[in-house]
C-alpha atoms as a PDB file:
ATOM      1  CA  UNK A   1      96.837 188.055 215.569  1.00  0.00           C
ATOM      2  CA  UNK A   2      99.116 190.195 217.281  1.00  0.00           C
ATOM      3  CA  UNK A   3     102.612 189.000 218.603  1.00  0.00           C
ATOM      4  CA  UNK A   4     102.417 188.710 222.570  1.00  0.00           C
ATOM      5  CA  UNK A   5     105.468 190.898 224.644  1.00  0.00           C
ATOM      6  CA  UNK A   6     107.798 188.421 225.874  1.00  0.00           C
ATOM      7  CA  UNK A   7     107.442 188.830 229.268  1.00  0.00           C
ATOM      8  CA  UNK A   8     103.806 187.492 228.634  1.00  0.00           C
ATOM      9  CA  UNK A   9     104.396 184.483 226.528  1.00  0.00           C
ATOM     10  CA  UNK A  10     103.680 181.663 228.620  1.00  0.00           C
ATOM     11  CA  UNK A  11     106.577 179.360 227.566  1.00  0.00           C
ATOM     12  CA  UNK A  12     107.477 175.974 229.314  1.00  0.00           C
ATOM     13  CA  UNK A  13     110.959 175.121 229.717  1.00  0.00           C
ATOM     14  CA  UNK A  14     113.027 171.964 230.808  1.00  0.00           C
ATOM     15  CA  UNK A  15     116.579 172.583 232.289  1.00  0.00           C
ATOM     16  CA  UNK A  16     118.294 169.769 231.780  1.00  0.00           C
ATOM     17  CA  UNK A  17     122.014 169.700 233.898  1.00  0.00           C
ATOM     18  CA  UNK A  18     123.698 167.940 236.776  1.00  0.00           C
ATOM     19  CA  UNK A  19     125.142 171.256 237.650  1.00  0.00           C
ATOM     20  CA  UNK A  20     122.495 173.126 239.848  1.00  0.00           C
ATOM     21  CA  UNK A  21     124.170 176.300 239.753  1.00  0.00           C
ATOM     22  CA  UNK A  22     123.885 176.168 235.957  1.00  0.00           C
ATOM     23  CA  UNK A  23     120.457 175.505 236.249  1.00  0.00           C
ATOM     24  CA  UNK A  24     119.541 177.975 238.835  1.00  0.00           C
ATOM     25  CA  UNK A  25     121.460 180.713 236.426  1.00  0.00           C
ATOM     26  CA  UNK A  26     119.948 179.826 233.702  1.00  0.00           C
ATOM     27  CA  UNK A  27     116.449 180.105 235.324  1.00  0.00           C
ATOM     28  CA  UNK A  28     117.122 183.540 236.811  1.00  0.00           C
ATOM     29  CA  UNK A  29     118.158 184.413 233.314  1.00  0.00           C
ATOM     30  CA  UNK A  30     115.013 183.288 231.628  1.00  0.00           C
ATOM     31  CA  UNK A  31     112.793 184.788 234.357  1.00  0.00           C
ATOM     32  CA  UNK A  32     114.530 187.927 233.006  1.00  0.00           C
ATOM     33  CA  UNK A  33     113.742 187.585 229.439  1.00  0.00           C
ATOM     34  CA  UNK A  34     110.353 186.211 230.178  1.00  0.00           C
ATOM     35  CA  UNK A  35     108.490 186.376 233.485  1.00  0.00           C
ATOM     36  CA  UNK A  36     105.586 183.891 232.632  1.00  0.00           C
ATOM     37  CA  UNK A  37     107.591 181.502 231.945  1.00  0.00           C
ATOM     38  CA  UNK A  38     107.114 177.941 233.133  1.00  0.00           C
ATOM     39  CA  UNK A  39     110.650 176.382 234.302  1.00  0.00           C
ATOM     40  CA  UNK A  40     111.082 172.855 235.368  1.00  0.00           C
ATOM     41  CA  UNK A  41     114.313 171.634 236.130  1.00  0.00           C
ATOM     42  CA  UNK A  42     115.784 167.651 236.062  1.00  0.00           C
ATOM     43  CA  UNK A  43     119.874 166.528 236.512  1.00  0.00           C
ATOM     44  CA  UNK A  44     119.098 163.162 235.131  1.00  0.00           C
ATOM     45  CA  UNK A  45     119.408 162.481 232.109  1.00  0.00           C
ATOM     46  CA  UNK A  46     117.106 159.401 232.015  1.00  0.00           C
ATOM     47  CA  UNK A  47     113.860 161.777 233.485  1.00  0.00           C
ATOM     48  CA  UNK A  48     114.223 164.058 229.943  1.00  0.00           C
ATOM     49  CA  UNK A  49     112.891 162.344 227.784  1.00  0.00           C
ATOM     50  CA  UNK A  50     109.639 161.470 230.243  1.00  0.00           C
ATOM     51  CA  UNK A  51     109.667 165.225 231.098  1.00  0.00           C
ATOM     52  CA  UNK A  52     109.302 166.172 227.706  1.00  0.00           C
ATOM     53  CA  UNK A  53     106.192 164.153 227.120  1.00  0.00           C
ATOM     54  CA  UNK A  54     104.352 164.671 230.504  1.00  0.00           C
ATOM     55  CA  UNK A  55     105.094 168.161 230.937  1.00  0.00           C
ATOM     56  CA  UNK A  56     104.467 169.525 227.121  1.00  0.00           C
ATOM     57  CA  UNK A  57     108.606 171.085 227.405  1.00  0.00           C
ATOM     58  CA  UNK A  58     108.513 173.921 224.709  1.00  0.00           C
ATOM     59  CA  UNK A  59     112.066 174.738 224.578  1.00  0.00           C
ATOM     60  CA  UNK A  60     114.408 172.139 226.062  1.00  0.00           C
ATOM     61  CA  UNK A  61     118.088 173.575 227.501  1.00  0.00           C
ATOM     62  CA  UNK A  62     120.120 170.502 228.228  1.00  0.00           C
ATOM     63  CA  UNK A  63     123.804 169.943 228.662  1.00  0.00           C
ATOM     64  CA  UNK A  64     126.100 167.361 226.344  1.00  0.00           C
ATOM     65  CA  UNK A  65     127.365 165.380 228.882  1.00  0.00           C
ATOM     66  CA  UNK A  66     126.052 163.927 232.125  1.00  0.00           C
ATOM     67  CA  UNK A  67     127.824 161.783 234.378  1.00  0.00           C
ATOM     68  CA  UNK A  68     125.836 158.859 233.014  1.00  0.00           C
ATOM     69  CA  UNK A  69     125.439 159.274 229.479  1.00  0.00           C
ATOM     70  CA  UNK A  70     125.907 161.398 226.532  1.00  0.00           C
ATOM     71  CA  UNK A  71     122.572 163.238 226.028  1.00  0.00           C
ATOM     72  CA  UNK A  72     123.459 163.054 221.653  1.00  0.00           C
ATOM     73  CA  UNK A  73     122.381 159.295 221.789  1.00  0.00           C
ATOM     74  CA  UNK A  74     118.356 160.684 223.286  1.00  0.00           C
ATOM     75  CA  UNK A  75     118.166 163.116 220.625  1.00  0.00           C
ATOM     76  CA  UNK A  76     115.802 160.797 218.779  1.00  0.00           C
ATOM     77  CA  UNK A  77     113.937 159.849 221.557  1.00  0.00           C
ATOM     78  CA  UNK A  78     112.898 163.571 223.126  1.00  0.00           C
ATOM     79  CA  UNK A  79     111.896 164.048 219.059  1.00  0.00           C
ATOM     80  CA  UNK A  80     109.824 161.119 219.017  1.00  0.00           C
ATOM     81  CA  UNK A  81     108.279 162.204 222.565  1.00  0.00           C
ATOM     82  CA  UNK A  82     107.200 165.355 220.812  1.00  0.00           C
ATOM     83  CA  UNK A  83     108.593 166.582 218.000  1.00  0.00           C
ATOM     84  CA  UNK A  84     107.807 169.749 218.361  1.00  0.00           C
ATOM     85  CA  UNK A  85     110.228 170.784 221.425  1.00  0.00           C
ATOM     86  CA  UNK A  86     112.889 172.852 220.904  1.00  0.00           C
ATOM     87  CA  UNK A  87     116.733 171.916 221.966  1.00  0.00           C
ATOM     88  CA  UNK A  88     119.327 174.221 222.638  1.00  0.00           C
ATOM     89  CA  UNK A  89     122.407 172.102 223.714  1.00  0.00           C
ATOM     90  CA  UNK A  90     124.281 174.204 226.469  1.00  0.00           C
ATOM     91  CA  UNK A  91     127.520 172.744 227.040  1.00  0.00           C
ATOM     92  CA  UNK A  92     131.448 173.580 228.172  1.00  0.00           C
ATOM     93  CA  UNK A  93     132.630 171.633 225.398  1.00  0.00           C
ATOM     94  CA  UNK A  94     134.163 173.639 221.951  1.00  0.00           C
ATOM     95  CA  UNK A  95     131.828 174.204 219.621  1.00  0.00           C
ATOM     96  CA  UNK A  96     133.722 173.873 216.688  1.00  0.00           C
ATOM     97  CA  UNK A  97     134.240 170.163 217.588  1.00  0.00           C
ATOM     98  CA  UNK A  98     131.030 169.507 219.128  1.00  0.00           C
ATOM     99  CA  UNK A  99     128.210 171.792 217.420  1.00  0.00           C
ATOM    100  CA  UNK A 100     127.474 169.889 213.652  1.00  0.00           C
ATOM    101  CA  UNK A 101     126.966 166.619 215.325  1.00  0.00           C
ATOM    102  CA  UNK A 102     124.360 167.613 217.793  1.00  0.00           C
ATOM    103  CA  UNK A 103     122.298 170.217 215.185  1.00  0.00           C
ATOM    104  CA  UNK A 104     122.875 167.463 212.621  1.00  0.00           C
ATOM    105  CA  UNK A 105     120.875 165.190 215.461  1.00  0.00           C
ATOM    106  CA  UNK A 106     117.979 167.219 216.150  1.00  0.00           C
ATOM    107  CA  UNK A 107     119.529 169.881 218.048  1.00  0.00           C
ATOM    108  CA  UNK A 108     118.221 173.539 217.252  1.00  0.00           C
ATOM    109  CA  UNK A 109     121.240 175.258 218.493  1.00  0.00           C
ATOM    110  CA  UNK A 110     124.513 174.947 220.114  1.00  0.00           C
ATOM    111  CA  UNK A 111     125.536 177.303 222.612  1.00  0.00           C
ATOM    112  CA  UNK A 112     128.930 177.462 225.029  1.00  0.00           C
ATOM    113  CA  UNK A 113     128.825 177.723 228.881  1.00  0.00           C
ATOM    114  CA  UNK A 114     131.809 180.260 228.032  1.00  0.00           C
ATOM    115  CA  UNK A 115     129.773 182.618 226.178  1.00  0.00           C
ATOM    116  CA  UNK A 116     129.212 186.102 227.236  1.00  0.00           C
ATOM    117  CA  UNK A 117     126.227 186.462 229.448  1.00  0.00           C
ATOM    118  CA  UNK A 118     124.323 189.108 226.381  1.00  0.00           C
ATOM    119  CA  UNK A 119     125.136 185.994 224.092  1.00  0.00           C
ATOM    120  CA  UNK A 120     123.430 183.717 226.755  1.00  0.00           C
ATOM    121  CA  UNK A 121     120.443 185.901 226.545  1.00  0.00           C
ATOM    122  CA  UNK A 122     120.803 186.596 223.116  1.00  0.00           C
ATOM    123  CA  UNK A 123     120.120 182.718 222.481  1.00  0.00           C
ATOM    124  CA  UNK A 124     117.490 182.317 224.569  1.00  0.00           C
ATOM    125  CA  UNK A 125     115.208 184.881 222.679  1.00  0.00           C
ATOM    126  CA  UNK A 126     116.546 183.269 219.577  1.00  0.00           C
ATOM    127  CA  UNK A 127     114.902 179.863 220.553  1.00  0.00           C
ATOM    128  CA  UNK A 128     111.817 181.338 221.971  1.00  0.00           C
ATOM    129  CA  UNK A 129     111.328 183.852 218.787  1.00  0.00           C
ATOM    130  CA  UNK A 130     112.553 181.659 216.042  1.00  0.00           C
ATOM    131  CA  UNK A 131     112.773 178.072 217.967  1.00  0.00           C
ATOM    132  CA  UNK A 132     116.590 177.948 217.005  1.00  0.00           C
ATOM    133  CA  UNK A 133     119.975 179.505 217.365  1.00  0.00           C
ATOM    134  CA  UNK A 134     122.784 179.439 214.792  1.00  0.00           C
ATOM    135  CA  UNK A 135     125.564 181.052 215.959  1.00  0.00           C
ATOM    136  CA  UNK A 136     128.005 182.354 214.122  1.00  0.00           C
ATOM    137  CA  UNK A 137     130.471 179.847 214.631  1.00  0.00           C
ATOM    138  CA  UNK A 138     127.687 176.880 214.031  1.00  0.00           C
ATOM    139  CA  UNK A 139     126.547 178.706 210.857  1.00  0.00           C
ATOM    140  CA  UNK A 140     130.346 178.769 209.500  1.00  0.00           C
ATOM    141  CA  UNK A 141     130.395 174.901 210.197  1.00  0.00           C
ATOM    142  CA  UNK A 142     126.747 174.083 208.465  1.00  0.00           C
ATOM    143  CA  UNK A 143     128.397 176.175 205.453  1.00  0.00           C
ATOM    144  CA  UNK A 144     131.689 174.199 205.926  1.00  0.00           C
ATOM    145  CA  UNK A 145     129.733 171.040 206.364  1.00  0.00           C
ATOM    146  CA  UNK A 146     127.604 171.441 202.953  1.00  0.00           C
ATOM    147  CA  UNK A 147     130.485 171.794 200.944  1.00  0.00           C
ATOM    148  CA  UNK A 148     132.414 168.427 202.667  1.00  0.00           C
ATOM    149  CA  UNK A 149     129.959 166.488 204.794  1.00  0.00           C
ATOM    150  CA  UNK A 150     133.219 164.734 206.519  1.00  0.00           C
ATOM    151  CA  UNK A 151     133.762 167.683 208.229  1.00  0.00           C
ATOM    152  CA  UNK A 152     131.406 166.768 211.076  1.00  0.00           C
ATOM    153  CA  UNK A 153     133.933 164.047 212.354  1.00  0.00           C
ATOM    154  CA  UNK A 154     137.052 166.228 213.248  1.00  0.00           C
ATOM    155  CA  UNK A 155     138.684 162.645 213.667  1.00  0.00           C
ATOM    156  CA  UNK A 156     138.470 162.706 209.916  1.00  0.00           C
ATOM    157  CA  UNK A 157     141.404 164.958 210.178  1.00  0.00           C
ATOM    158  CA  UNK A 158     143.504 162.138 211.784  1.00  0.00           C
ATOM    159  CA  UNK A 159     145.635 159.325 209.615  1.00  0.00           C
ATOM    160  CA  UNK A 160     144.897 155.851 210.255  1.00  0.00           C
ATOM    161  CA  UNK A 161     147.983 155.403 212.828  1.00  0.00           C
ATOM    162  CA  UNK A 162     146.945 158.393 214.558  1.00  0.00           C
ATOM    163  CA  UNK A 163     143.566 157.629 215.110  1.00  0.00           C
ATOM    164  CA  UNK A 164     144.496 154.017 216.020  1.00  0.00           C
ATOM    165  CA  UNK A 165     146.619 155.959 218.381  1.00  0.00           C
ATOM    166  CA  UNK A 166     143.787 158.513 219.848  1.00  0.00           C
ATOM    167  CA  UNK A 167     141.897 155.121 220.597  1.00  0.00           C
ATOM    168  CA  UNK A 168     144.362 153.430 222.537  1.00  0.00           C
ATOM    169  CA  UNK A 169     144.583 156.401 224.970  1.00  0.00           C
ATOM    170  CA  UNK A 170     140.748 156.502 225.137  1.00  0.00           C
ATOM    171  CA  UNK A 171     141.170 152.846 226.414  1.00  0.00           C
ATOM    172  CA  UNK A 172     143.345 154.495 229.059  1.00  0.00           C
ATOM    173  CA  UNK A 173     146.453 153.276 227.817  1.00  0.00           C
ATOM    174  CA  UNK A 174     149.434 154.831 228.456  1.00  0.00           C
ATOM    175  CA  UNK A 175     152.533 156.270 225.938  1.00  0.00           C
ATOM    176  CA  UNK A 176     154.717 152.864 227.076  1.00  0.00           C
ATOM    177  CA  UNK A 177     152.178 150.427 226.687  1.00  0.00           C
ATOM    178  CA  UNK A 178     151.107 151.911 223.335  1.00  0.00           C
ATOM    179  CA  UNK A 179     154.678 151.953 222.659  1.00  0.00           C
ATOM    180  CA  UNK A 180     155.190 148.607 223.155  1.00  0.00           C
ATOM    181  CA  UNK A 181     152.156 147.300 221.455  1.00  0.00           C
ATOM    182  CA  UNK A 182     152.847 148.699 218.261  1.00  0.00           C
ATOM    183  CA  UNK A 183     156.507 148.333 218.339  1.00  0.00           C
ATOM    184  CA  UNK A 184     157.557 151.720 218.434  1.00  0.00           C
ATOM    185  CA  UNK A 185     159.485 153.976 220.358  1.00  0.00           C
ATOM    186  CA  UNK A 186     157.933 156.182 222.950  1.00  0.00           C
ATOM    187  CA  UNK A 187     159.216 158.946 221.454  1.00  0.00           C
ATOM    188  CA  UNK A 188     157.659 158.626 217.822  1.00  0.00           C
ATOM    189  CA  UNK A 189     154.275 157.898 220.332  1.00  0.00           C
ATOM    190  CA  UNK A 190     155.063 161.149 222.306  1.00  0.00           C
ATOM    191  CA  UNK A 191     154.843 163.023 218.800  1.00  0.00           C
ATOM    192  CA  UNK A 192     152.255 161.580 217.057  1.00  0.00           C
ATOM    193  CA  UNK A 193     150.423 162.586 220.098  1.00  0.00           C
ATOM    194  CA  UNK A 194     150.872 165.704 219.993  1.00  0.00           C
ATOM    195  CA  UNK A 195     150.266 165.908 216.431  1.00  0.00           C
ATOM    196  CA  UNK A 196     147.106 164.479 217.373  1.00  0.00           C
ATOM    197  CA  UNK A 197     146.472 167.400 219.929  1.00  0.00           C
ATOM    198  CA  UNK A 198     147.041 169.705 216.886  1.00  0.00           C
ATOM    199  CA  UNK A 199     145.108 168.832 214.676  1.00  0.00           C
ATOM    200  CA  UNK A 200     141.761 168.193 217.161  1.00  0.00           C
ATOM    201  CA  UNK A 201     142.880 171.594 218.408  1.00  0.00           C
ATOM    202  CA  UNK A 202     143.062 169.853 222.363  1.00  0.00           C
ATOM    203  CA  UNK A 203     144.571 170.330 225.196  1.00  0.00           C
ATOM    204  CA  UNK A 204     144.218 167.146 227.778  1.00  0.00           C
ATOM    205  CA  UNK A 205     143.555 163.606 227.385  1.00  0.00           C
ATOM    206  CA  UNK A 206     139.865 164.056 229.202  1.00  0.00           C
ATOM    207  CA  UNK A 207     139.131 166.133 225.549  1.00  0.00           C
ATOM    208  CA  UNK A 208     140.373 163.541 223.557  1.00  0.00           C
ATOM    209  CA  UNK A 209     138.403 160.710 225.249  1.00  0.00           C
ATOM    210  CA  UNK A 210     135.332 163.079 224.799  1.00  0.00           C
ATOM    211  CA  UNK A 211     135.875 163.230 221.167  1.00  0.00           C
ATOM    212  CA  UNK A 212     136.166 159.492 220.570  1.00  0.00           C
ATOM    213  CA  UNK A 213     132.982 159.031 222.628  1.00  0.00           C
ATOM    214  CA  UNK A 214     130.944 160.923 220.767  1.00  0.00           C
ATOM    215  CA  UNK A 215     132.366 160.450 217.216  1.00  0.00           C
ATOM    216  CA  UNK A 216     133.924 157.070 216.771  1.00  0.00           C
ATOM    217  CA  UNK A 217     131.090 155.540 215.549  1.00  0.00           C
ATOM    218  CA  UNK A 218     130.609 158.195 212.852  1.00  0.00           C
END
Protein backbone atom coordinates (compact mmCIF):
# COMPACT_ATOMS: atom_id res chain seq x y z
CA UNK A 1 0.00 0.00 0.00
CA UNK A 2 1.36 3.20 -0.80
CA UNK A 3 2.69 5.71 1.90
CA UNK A 4 0.08 8.69 2.24
CA UNK A 5 1.80 12.59 1.76
CA UNK A 6 1.91 14.04 5.07
CA UNK A 7 -0.24 16.69 4.69
CA UNK A 8 -2.95 13.90 4.21
CA UNK A 9 -2.29 11.61 7.07
CA UNK A 10 -5.02 12.06 9.35
CA UNK A 11 -3.07 12.03 12.66
CA UNK A 12 -4.61 12.87 16.16
CA UNK A 13 -2.62 14.74 18.51
CA UNK A 14 -2.84 15.73 22.31
CA UNK A 15 -0.94 18.95 23.43
CA UNK A 16 -0.35 18.58 26.69
CA UNK A 17 1.06 22.18 28.52
CA UNK A 18 -0.04 24.83 30.97
CA UNK A 19 1.61 27.28 28.71
CA UNK A 20 -0.99 28.23 25.94
CA UNK A 21 1.36 29.98 23.87
CA UNK A 22 3.38 26.75 23.70
CA UNK A 23 0.50 25.01 22.75
CA UNK A 24 -0.88 27.35 20.24
CA UNK A 25 2.89 27.24 18.57
CA UNK A 26 3.12 24.01 18.56
CA UNK A 27 -0.30 23.58 16.80
CA UNK A 28 0.47 26.15 14.11
CA UNK A 29 3.61 24.15 13.65
CA UNK A 30 1.96 20.83 13.15
CA UNK A 31 -0.78 22.32 10.93
CA UNK A 32 2.36 23.09 8.86
CA UNK A 33 3.80 19.72 8.66
CA UNK A 34 0.44 18.14 8.38
CA UNK A 35 -2.84 19.87 7.53
CA UNK A 36 -5.28 16.93 8.39
CA UNK A 37 -4.22 16.70 11.40
CA UNK A 38 -6.49 16.33 14.41
CA UNK A 39 -5.16 18.63 17.45
CA UNK A 40 -6.68 18.64 20.83
CA UNK A 41 -5.21 20.56 23.41
CA UNK A 42 -5.45 20.07 27.62
CA UNK A 43 -3.14 22.21 30.49
CA UNK A 44 -4.02 19.68 33.08
CA UNK A 45 -2.21 17.22 33.70
CA UNK A 46 -4.88 15.02 35.40
CA UNK A 47 -7.30 15.23 31.87
CA UNK A 48 -4.14 13.28 29.85
CA UNK A 49 -4.40 10.34 30.69
CA UNK A 50 -8.53 10.36 30.10
CA UNK A 51 -7.74 12.19 26.80
CA UNK A 52 -5.66 9.57 25.65
CA UNK A 53 -8.25 6.88 26.02
CA UNK A 54 -11.43 8.79 24.87
CA UNK A 55 -9.97 10.57 22.11
CA UNK A 56 -7.68 7.61 20.45
CA UNK A 57 -4.31 10.45 20.95
CA UNK A 58 -1.80 9.10 18.26
CA UNK A 59 1.13 11.09 19.14
CA UNK A 60 1.06 12.71 22.57
CA UNK A 61 3.36 16.20 23.02
CA UNK A 62 3.35 16.91 26.71
CA UNK A 63 5.57 19.00 28.89
CA UNK A 64 7.75 17.55 32.13
CA UNK A 65 6.47 19.64 34.58
CA UNK A 66 3.09 21.12 35.42
CA UNK A 67 2.30 23.19 38.22
CA UNK A 68 0.68 20.19 39.87
CA UNK A 69 2.64 17.28 39.17
CA UNK A 70 5.47 15.80 37.37
CA UNK A 71 3.98 14.23 34.20
CA UNK A 72 7.18 11.13 34.57
CA UNK A 73 5.03 9.55 37.44
CA UNK A 74 1.69 9.08 34.45
CA UNK A 75 3.97 7.58 32.08
CA UNK A 76 2.57 4.18 33.00
CA UNK A 77 -0.76 5.15 33.12
CA UNK A 78 -1.19 6.99 29.40
CA UNK A 79 0.68 3.36 28.35
CA UNK A 80 -1.80 1.37 30.02
CA UNK A 81 -4.67 3.73 28.50
CA UNK A 82 -3.33 2.72 25.13
CA UNK A 83 -0.22 1.56 24.55
CA UNK A 84 0.07 2.40 21.39
CA UNK A 85 0.34 6.42 21.69
CA UNK A 86 3.29 8.01 21.03
CA UNK A 87 5.12 10.57 23.65
CA UNK A 88 7.38 13.14 22.80
CA UNK A 89 8.25 14.96 26.13
CA UNK A 90 8.68 18.77 25.22
CA UNK A 91 10.19 20.47 28.01
CA UNK A 92 12.65 23.66 29.09
CA UNK A 93 14.50 21.47 31.24
CA UNK A 94 18.36 20.11 30.00
CA UNK A 95 18.25 17.21 28.34
CA UNK A 96 21.27 15.74 29.37
CA UNK A 97 19.85 15.61 32.95
CA UNK A 98 16.37 14.98 32.14
CA UNK A 99 16.13 12.84 28.76
CA UNK A 100 17.20 8.87 29.96
CA UNK A 101 14.72 8.96 32.72
CA UNK A 102 11.69 9.88 30.76
CA UNK A 103 12.64 7.51 27.39
CA UNK A 104 13.66 4.93 30.00
CA UNK A 105 9.73 5.48 31.24
CA UNK A 106 7.91 5.14 28.15
CA UNK A 107 8.80 8.27 26.56
CA UNK A 108 9.57 8.06 22.68
CA UNK A 109 11.61 11.13 22.57
CA UNK A 110 12.90 14.03 24.39
CA UNK A 111 12.95 17.27 22.86
CA UNK A 112 14.02 21.01 24.36
CA UNK A 113 11.73 24.12 24.24
CA UNK A 114 15.26 25.75 23.30
CA UNK A 115 15.70 23.93 20.20
CA UNK A 116 15.84 25.53 16.89
CA UNK A 117 12.48 25.86 15.31
CA UNK A 118 13.83 23.22 11.96
CA UNK A 119 14.73 20.87 15.00
CA UNK A 120 11.13 21.43 16.37
CA UNK A 121 9.83 20.37 13.07
CA UNK A 122 12.37 18.03 12.47
CA UNK A 123 10.94 15.99 15.58
CA UNK A 124 7.65 16.18 14.84
CA UNK A 125 7.99 14.26 11.44
CA UNK A 126 10.27 11.98 13.35
CA UNK A 127 7.34 10.88 15.68
CA UNK A 128 4.75 10.86 13.03
CA UNK A 129 7.16 8.82 10.44
CA UNK A 130 8.94 6.60 12.83
CA UNK A 131 6.73 7.17 16.21
CA UNK A 132 10.04 8.34 18.00
CA UNK A 133 12.81 10.86 18.16
CA UNK A 134 16.36 10.23 19.38
CA UNK A 135 18.23 13.10 19.25
CA UNK A 136 21.54 13.28 19.12
CA UNK A 137 22.17 14.21 22.49
CA UNK A 138 19.50 11.40 23.85
CA UNK A 139 21.20 8.82 21.57
CA UNK A 140 24.79 9.72 23.17
CA UNK A 141 23.09 9.14 26.67
CA UNK A 142 21.20 5.61 25.68
CA UNK A 143 24.91 4.69 24.43
CA UNK A 144 26.35 6.18 27.70
CA UNK A 145 23.59 4.56 29.65
CA UNK A 146 24.22 0.85 28.18
CA UNK A 147 27.64 0.84 29.09
CA UNK A 148 26.86 2.20 33.03
CA UNK A 149 23.15 2.05 33.74
CA UNK A 150 23.88 4.59 36.85
CA UNK A 151 24.26 7.13 34.54
CA UNK A 152 20.53 7.91 34.41
CA UNK A 153 20.68 9.42 38.03
CA UNK A 154 23.15 12.41 37.54
CA UNK A 155 22.86 12.51 41.49
CA UNK A 156 24.97 9.42 41.18
CA UNK A 157 27.71 11.83 40.51
CA UNK A 158 27.31 13.35 44.04
CA UNK A 159 29.20 11.87 47.42
CA UNK A 160 27.10 10.96 50.20
CA UNK A 161 27.65 14.48 52.11
CA UNK A 162 26.88 16.23 49.05
CA UNK A 163 23.83 14.69 48.23
CA UNK A 164 22.74 14.81 51.90
CA UNK A 165 23.52 18.38 51.23
CA UNK A 166 21.46 18.86 47.74
CA UNK A 167 18.49 17.45 49.94
CA UNK A 168 18.54 19.77 52.64
CA UNK A 169 18.26 22.73 50.20
CA UNK A 170 15.41 20.91 48.38
CA UNK A 171 13.71 21.04 51.88
CA UNK A 172 14.26 24.79 51.51
CA UNK A 173 16.85 25.04 53.95
CA UNK A 174 19.15 27.56 53.94
CA UNK A 175 23.40 27.59 53.95
CA UNK A 176 23.14 28.60 58.03
CA UNK A 177 20.71 26.24 59.03
CA UNK A 178 22.44 23.45 57.08
CA UNK A 179 25.45 24.77 58.63
CA UNK A 180 24.39 24.43 61.86
CA UNK A 181 22.76 21.10 61.58
CA UNK A 182 25.65 19.33 60.51
CA UNK A 183 28.13 21.18 62.50
CA UNK A 184 29.99 22.82 59.96
CA UNK A 185 31.00 26.04 58.91
CA UNK A 186 29.08 27.97 56.35
CA UNK A 187 31.84 28.27 54.40
CA UNK A 188 32.78 24.46 53.83
CA UNK A 189 28.57 24.50 53.05
CA UNK A 190 29.07 27.47 50.60
CA UNK A 191 31.64 25.11 48.68
CA UNK A 192 30.32 21.94 48.72
CA UNK A 193 27.51 23.73 47.13
CA UNK A 194 28.96 24.82 44.55
CA UNK A 195 30.72 21.71 43.94
CA UNK A 196 27.38 20.40 43.82
CA UNK A 197 26.38 23.00 41.04
CA UNK A 198 29.40 21.55 39.12
CA UNK A 199 29.02 18.52 38.93
CA UNK A 200 24.89 18.58 38.09
CA UNK A 201 26.11 21.18 35.62
CA UNK A 202 23.28 23.91 37.42
CA UNK A 203 22.85 27.11 37.80
CA UNK A 204 19.96 28.03 40.58
CA UNK A 205 18.51 26.30 43.42
CA UNK A 206 14.90 25.98 41.43
CA UNK A 207 17.26 23.30 39.09
CA UNK A 208 18.47 21.57 41.88
CA UNK A 209 15.07 21.05 43.58
CA UNK A 210 13.92 19.81 40.06
CA UNK A 211 16.53 17.23 40.01
CA UNK A 212 15.83 15.78 43.45
CA UNK A 213 12.13 15.63 42.51
CA UNK A 214 12.41 13.66 39.82
CA UNK A 215 15.41 11.41 40.74
CA UNK A 216 15.66 10.85 44.43
CA UNK A 217 13.81 7.94 44.46
CA UNK A 218 15.98 6.33 41.76
Amino acid sequence: MMELPMENKEITFLLADDHSIVRHGMAIMIDEIAPNAIVHHTSSLQEVVEQVKSKGIEILIIDAHFPNGNSLHILPDIKAANPDVKILIFSGLEEHLYALKFINAGANGYLSKLSEEEEVKHAVISMIEKGEYISTVSQNLLLQFANNPNSINPLHHLTKRELQIAEMYAEGLGNLEIANQLDVKQNTVSTIKKNIFDKLKIENLVELIDLIKTHHTL
